[in-house]
Protein backbone atom coordinates (compact mmCIF):
# COMPACT_ATOMS: atom_id res chain seq x y z
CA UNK A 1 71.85 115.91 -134.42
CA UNK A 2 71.95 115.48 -130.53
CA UNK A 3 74.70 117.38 -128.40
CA UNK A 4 76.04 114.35 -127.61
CA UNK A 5 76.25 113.28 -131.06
CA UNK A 6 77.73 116.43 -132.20
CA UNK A 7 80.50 116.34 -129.31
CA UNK A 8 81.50 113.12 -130.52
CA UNK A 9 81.61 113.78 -133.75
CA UNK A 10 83.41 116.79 -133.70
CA UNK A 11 85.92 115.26 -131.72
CA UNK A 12 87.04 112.58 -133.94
CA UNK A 13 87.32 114.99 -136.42
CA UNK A 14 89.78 116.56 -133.89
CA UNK A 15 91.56 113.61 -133.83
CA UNK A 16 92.97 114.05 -137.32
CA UNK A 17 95.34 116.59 -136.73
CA UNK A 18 98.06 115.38 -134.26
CA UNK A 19 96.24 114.90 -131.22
CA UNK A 20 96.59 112.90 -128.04
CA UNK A 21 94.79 110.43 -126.59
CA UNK A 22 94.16 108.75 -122.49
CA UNK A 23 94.08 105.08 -123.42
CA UNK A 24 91.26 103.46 -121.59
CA UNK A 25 93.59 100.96 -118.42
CA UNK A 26 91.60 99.15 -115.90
CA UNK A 27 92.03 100.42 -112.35
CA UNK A 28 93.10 104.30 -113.41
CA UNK A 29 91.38 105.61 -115.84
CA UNK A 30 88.06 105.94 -113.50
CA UNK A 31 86.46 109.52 -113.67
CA UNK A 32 89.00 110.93 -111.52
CA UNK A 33 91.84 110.29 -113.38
CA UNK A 34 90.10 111.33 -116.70
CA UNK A 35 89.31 114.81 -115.12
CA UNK A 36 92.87 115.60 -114.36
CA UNK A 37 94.38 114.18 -117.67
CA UNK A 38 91.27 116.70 -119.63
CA UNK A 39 92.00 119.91 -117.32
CA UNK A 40 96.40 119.23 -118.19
CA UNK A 41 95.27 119.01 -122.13
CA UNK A 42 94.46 115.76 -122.90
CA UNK A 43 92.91 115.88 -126.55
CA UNK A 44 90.24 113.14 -125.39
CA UNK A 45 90.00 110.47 -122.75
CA UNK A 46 88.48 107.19 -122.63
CA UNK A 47 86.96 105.38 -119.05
CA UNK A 48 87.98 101.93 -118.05
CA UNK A 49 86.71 99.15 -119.87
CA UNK A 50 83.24 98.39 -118.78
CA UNK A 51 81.93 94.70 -119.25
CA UNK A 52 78.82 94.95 -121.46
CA UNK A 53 76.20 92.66 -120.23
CA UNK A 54 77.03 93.64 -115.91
CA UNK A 55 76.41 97.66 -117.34
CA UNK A 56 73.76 96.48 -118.78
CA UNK A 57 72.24 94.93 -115.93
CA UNK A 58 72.65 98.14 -113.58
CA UNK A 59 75.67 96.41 -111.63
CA UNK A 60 77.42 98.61 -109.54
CA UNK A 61 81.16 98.41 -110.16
CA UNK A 62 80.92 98.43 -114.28
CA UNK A 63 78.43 101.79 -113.56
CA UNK A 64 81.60 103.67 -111.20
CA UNK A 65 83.75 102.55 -114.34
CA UNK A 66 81.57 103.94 -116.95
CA UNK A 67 80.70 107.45 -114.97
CA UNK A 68 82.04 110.47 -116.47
CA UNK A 69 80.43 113.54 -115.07
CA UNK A 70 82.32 116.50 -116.08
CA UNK A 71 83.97 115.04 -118.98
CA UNK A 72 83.79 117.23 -121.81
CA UNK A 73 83.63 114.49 -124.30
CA UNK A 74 82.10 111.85 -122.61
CA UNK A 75 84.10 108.40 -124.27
CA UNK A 76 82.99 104.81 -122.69
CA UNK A 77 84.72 101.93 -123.35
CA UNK A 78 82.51 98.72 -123.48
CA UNK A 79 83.55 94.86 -123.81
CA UNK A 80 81.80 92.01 -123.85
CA UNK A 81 81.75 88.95 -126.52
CA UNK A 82 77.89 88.95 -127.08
CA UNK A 83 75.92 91.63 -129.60
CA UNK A 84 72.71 91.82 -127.56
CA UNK A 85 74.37 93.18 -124.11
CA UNK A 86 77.19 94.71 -126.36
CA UNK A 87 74.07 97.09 -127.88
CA UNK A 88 72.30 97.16 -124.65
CA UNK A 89 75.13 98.45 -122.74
CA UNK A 90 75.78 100.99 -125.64
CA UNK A 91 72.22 102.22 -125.51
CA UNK A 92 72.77 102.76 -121.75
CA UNK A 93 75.92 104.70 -121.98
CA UNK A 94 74.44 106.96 -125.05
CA UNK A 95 71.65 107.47 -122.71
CA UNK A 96 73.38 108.53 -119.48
CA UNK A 97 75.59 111.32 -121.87
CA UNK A 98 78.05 109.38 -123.83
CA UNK A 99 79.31 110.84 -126.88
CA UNK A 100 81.61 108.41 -127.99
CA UNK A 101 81.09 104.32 -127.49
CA UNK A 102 84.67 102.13 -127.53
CA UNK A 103 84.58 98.87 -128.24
CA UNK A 104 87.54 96.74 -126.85
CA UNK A 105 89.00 94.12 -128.99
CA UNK A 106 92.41 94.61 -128.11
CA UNK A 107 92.43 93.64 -123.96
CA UNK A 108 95.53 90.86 -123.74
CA UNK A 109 94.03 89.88 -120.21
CA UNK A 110 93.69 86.51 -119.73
CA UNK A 111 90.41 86.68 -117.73
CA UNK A 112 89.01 89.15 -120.98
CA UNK A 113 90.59 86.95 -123.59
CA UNK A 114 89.63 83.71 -121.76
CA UNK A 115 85.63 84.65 -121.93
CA UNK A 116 86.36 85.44 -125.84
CA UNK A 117 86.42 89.33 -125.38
CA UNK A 118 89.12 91.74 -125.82
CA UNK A 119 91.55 90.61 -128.23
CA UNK A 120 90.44 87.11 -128.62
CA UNK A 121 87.48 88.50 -130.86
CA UNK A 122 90.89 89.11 -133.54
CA UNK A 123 90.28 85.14 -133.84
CA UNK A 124 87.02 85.17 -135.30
CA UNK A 125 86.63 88.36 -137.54
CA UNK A 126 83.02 87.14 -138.63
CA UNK A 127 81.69 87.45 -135.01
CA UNK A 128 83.49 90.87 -134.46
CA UNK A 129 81.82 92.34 -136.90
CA UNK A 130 78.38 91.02 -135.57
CA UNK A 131 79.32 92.80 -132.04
CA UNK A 132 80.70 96.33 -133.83
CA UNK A 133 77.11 95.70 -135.99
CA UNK A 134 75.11 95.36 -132.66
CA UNK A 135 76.80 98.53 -131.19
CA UNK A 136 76.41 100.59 -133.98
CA UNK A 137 72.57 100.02 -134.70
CA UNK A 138 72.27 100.84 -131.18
CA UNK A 139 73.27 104.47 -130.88
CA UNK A 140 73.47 107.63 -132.64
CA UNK A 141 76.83 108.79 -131.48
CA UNK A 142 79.88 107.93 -133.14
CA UNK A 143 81.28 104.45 -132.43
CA UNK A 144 85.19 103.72 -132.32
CA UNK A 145 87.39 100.41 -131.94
CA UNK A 146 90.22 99.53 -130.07
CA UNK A 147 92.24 96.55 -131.29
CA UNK A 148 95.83 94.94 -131.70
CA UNK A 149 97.84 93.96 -134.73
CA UNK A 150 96.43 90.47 -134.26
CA UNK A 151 96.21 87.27 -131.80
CA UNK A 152 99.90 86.60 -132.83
CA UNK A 153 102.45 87.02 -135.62
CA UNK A 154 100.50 84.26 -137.69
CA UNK A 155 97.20 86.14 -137.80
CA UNK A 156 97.96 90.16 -138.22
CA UNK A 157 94.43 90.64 -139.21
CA UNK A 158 94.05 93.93 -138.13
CA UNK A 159 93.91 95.61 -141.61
CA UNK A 160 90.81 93.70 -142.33
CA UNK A 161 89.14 94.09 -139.33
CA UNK A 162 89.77 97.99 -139.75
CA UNK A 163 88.36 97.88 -143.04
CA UNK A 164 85.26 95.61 -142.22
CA UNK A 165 84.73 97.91 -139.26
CA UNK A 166 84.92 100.85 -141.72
CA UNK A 167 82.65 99.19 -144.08
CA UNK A 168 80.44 98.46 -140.87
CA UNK A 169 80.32 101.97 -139.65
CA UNK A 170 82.84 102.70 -137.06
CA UNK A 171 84.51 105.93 -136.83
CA UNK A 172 87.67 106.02 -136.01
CA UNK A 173 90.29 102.98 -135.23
CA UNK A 174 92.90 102.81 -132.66
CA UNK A 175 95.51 99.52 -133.10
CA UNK A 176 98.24 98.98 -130.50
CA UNK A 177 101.79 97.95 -132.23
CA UNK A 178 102.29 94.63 -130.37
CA UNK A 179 99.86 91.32 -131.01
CA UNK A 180 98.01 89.29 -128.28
CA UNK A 181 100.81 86.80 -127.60
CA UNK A 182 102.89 89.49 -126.84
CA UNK A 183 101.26 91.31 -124.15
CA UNK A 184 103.51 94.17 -123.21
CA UNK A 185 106.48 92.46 -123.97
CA UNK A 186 109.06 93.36 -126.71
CA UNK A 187 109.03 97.06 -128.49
CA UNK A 188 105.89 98.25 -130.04
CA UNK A 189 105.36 97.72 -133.95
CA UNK A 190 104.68 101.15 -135.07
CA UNK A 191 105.68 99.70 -139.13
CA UNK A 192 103.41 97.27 -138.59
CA UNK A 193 100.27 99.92 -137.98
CA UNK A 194 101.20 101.57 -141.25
CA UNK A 195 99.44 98.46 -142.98
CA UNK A 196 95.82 99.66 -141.24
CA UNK A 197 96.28 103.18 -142.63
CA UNK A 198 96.82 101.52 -146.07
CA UNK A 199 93.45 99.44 -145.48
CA UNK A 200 91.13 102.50 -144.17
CA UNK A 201 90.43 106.22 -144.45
CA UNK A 202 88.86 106.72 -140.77
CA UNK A 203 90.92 108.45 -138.73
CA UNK A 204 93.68 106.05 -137.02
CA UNK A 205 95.39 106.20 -133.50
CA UNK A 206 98.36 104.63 -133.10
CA UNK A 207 99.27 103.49 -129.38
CA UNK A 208 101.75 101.39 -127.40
CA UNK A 209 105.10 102.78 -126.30
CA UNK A 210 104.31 106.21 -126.53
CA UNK A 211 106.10 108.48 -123.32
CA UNK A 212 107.06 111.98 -124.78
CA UNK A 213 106.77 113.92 -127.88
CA UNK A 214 109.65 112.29 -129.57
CA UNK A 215 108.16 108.89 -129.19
CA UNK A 216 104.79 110.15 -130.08
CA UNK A 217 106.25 111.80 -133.46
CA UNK A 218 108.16 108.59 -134.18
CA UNK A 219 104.91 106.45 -133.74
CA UNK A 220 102.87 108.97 -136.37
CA UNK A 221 105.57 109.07 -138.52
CA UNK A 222 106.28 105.25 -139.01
CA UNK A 223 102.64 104.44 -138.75
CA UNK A 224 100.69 107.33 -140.60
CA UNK A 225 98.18 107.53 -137.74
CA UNK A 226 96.64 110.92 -137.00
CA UNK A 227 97.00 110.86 -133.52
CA UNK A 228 98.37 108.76 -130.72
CA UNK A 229 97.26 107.26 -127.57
CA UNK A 230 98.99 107.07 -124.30
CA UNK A 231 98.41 104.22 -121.97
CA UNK A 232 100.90 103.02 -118.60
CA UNK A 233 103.43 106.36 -119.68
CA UNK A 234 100.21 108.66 -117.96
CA UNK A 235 100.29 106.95 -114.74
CA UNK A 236 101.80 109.06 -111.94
CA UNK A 237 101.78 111.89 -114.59
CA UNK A 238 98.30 112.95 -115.80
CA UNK A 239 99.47 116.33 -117.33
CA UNK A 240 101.43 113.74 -120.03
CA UNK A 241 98.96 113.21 -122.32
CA UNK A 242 98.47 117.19 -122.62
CA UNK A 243 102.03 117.78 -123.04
CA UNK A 244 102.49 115.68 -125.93
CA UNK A 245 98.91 116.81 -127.59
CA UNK A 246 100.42 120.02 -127.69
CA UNK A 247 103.70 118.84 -129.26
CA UNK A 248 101.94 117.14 -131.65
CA UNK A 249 100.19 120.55 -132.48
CA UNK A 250 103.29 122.75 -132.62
CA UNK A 251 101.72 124.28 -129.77
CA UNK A 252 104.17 125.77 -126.36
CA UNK A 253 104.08 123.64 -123.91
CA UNK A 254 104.07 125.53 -119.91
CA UNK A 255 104.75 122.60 -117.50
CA UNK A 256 102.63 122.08 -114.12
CA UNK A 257 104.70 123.93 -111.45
CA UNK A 258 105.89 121.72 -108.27
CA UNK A 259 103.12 123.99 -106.66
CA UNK A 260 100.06 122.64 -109.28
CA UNK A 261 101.43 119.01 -109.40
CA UNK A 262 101.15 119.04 -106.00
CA UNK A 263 97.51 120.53 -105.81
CA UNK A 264 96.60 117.95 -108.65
CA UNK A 265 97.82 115.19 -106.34
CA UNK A 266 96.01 116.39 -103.75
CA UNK A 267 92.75 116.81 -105.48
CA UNK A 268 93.18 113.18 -106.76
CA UNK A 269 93.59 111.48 -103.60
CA UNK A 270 90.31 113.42 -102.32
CA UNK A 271 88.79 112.75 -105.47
CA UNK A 272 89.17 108.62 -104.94
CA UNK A 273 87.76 108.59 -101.27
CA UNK A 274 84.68 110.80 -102.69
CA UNK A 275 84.21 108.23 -105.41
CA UNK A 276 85.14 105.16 -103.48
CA UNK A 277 84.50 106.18 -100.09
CA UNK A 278 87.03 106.12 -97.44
CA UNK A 279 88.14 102.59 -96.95
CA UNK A 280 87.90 101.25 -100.42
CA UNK A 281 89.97 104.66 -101.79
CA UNK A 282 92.52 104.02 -99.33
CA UNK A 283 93.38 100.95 -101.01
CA UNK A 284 92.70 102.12 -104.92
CA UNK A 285 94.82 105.39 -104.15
CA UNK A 286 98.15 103.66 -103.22
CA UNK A 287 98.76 102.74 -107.23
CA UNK A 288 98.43 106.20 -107.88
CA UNK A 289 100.71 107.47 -104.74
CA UNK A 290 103.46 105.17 -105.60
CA UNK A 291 103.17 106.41 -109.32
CA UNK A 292 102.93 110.11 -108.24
CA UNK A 293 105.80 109.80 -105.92
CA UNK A 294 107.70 107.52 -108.47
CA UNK A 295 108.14 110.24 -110.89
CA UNK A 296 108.91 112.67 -107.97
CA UNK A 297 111.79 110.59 -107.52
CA UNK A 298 110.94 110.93 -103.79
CA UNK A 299 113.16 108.59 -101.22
CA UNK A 300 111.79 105.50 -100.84
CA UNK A 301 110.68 106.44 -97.75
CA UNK A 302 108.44 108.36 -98.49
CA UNK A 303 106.71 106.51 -100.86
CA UNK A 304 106.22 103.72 -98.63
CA UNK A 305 104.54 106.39 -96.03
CA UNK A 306 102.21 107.34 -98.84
CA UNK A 307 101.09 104.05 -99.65
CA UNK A 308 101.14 102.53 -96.43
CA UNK A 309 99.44 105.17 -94.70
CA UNK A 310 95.59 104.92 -94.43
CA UNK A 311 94.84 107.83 -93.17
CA UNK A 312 93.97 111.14 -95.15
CA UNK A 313 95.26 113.52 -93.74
CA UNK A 314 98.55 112.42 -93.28
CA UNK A 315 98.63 111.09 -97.08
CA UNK A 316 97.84 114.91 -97.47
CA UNK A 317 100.85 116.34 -95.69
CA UNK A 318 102.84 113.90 -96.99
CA UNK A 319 101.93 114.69 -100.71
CA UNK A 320 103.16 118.11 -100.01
CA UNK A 321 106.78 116.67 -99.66
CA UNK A 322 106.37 115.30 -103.36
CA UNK A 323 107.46 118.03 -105.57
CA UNK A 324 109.48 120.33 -102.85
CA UNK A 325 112.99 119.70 -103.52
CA UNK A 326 113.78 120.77 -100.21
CA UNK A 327 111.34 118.83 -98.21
CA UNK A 328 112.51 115.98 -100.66
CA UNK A 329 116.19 116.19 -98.97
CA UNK A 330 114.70 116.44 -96.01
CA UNK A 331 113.18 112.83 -95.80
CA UNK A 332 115.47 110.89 -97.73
């Protein structure tokens, strides 16, 4: 057995015992988000979801989604509606250090669901399974899925598909409580996962809804998942994820002091430019300023400094008014 193929294997089993999870979310989750949410606790995290066939190919943007140098357990997220780029991309990820391949089936996005990937592949279980069958021949590492309760309240088909994919051999599911027509809208259906953990033995994540421990214990509780996953909550809070893996695991829980949330911060934003370079970071920083200075509860003066600001430095002094109380009464 590979490294890589241990790592991954050893951390699903880790996922059976209360742990926590950094959902995969277009537009955050790039390496240096996942670095931060893995040095605050995070039990495992997931990169962006990476379209299959433009990995495949080399293409620039789906490789800066799919890096993750650094990353303990290496997890890649892939999507894409046809088996041959679906295993081709997987092959590629395996060999650039994956230890875990993702397979999205559970993306609401129009412009996923509209090229039949994401959760659109809920409609047609038959060609689902060819795609999870492509992935899996491909690689040696463990492969996991990602889907919803179903395309609507009609077609809850996610019990089958978990058990096909079981049958299939994929290692470990994760189902969101809400179906395809409901986006993010209305509460999350933790009841409803309990039917997958009824239809499979792999190891099951619940996700949607999930903020704090409480929720997260609620979720596990009504759905008999073994861990959870935290999506939006995470934004503008990357030590989240590692507070509630250690609630989950009985395990004390020392906050980030205003002092390390606002080195975090700071490492982020230099983080982005290094990734991005200057210009482009600029622009994919401000989501994570406003989040950052959202949770602050800074004035909203502030925030609009951070965002609006393109120029490092300042951002830099300016992030040091985030988590200083004092500083905080200063500028509102």
């Amino acid at each position: 057995m590979s490294a890589d193929q241990h790592l991954g294997r050893r951390a699903l089993d880790g996922l059976r015992s209360g742990a926590a999870v950094l959902a995969p979310m277009s537009g955050v989750t790039d390496v240096c988000f996942r670095r931060l949410a893995e040095r605050f606790g995070a039990s495992l995290v997931v990169s962006e979801m990476v379209a299959s066939r433009a990995f495949a190919h080399g293409a620039a943007e789906a490789s800066l989604r799919a890096q993750g140098a650094d990353i303990a357990v290496h997890a890649v997220q892939l999507a894409g509606c046809e088996a041959y780029w679906l295993g081709e991309a997987a092959r590629v990820a395996a060999a650039h250090g994956a230890a875990l391949i993702d397979i999205n089936m559970g993306c609401p996005a129009k412009s996923v669901t509209g090229g039949l990937a994401g959760s659109a592949l809920m409609r047609d279980l038959d060609h689902a399974l060819r795609l999870i069958d492509a992935v899996v021949a491909a690689v040696t590492v463990p492969v996991t899925l990602k889907m919803r309760l179903g395309w609507d309240d009609q077609s809850r088909n996610a019990p089958e598909l978990a058990r096909r994919a079981e049958a299939a051999g994929v290692g470990l599911v994760t189902v969101h409580g809400r179906t395809r027509q409901q986006f993010y809208k209305g509460a999350a259906d933790w009841d409803a996962v309990a039917a997958v953990r009824a239809a499979t033995a792999l190891p099951l994540v619940v996700n949607g809804d999930i903020v704090d421990g409480a929720s997260a214990a609620a979720a596990r509780a009504a759905s008999g998942a073994d861990a959870v996953m935290v999506g939006r909550a995470a934004l503008g809070r990357p030590w989240l994820v590692g507070e509630i893996a250690a609630a989950q695991a009985g395990r004390a829980w020392q906050p980030p002091t205003p002092a390390q949330k606002t080195q975090a911060v700071c490492e982020h934003y230099e983080a982005i430019l290094d990734l991005y370079g200057r210009d482009t970071g600029v622009r994919h920083a401000r989501k994570h300023l406003s989040a950052y200075a959202a949770h602050a509860r800074a004035p909203e003066r502030l925030r609009q400094a951070l965002v609006a600001s393109a120029d490092p430095a300042e951002v830099l002094r300016l992030v040091q008014q985030l988590f200083d109380r004092t500083q905080l009464e200063l500028a509102a």
